[in-house]
C-alpha atoms as a PDB file:
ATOM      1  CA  UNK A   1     122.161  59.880 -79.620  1.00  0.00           C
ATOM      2  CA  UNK A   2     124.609  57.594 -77.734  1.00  0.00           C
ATOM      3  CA  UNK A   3     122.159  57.251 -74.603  1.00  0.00           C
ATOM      4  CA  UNK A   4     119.851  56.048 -77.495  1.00  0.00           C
ATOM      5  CA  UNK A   5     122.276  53.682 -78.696  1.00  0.00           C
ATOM      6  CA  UNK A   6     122.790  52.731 -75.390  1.00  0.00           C
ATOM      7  CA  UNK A   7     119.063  51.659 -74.342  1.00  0.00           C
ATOM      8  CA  UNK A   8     119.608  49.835 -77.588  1.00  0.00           C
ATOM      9  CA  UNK A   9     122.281  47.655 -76.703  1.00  0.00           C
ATOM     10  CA  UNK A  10     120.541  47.025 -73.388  1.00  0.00           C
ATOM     11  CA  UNK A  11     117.777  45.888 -75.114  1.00  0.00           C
ATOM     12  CA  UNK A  12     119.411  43.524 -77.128  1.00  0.00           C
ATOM     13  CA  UNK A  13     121.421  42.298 -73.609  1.00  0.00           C
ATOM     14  CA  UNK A  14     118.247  41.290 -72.273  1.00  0.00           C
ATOM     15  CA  UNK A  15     116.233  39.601 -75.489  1.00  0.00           C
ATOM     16  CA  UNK A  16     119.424  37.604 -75.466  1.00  0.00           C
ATOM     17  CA  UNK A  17     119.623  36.928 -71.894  1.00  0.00           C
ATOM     18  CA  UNK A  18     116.269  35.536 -72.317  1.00  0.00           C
ATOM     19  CA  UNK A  19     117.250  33.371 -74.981  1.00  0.00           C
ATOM     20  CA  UNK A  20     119.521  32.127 -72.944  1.00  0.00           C
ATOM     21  CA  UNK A  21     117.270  31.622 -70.196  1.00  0.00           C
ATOM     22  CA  UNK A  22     114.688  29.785 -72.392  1.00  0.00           C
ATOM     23  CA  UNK A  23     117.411  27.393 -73.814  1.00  0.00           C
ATOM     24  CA  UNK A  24     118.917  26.459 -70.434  1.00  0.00           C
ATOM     25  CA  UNK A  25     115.133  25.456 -69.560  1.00  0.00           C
ATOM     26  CA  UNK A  26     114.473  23.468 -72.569  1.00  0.00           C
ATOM     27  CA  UNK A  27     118.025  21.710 -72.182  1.00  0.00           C
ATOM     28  CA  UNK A  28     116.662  20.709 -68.344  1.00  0.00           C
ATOM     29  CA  UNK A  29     113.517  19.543 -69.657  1.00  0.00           C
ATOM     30  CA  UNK A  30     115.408  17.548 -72.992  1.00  0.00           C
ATOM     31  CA  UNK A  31     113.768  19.221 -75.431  1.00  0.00           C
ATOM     32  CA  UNK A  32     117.279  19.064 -77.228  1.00  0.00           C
ATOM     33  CA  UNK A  33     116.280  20.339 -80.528  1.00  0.00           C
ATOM     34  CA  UNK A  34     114.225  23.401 -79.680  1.00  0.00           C
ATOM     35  CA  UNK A  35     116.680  24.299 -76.901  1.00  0.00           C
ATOM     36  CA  UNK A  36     118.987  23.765 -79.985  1.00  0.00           C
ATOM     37  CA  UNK A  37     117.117  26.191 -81.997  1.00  0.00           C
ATOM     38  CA  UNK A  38     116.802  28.575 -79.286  1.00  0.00           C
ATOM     39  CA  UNK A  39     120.370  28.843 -78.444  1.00  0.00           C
ATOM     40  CA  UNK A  40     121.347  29.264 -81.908  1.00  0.00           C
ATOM     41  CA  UNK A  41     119.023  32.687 -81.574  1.00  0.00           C
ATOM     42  CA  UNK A  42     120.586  33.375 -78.368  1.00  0.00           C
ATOM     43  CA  UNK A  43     123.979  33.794 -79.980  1.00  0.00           C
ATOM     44  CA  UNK A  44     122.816  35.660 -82.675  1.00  0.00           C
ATOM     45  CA  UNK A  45     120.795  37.866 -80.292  1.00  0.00           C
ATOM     46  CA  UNK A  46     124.230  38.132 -77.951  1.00  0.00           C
ATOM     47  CA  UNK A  47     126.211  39.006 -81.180  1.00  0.00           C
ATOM     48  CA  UNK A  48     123.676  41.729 -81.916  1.00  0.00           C
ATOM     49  CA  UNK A  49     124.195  42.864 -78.090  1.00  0.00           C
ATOM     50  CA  UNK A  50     127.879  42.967 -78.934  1.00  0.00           C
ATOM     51  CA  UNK A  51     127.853  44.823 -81.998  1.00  0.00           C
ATOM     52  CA  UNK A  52     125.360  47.620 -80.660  1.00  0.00           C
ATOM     53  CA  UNK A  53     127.572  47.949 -77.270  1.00  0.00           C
ATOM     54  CA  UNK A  54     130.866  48.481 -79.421  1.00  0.00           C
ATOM     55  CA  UNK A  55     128.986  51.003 -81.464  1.00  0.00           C
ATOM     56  CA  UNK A  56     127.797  53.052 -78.476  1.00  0.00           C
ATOM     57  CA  UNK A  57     131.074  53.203 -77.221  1.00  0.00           C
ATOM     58  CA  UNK A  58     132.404  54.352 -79.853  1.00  0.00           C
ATOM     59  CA  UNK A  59     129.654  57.374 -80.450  1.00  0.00           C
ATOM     60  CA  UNK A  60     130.496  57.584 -76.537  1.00  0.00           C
ATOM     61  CA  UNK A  61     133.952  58.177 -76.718  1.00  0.00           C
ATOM     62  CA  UNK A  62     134.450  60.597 -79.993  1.00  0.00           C
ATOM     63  CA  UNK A  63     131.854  62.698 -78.319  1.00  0.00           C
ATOM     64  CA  UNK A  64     134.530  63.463 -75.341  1.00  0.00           C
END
């Protein structure tokens, strides 16, 4: 189950990564409000990373 939880939290990493990606872009091309928008998601997309990271560790370590 952890490595599952794992993938899971990679997964998030990466939508959020490319949040960040796509806000940095709109930013360059001032499209303030979307990249606005879009880094709004990005956090919420990096606090989802967070929270499933924290949570694998945790199944992680009481399995030791």
């Amino acid at each position: 189950m952890p490595k599952d939880m794992h993938q899971k939290a990679a997964e998030h990493h990466e939508q959020a990564a490319k949040a960040h990606r796509t806000a940095a872009q709109q930013h360059g091309s001032n499209e303030h409000a979307s990249a606005k928008q879009q880094s709004a998601q990005a956090a919420e997309k990096s606090k989802a990373a967070h929270d499933q990271s924290t949570q694998a560790h945790h199944k992680s370590q009481q399995q030791k």
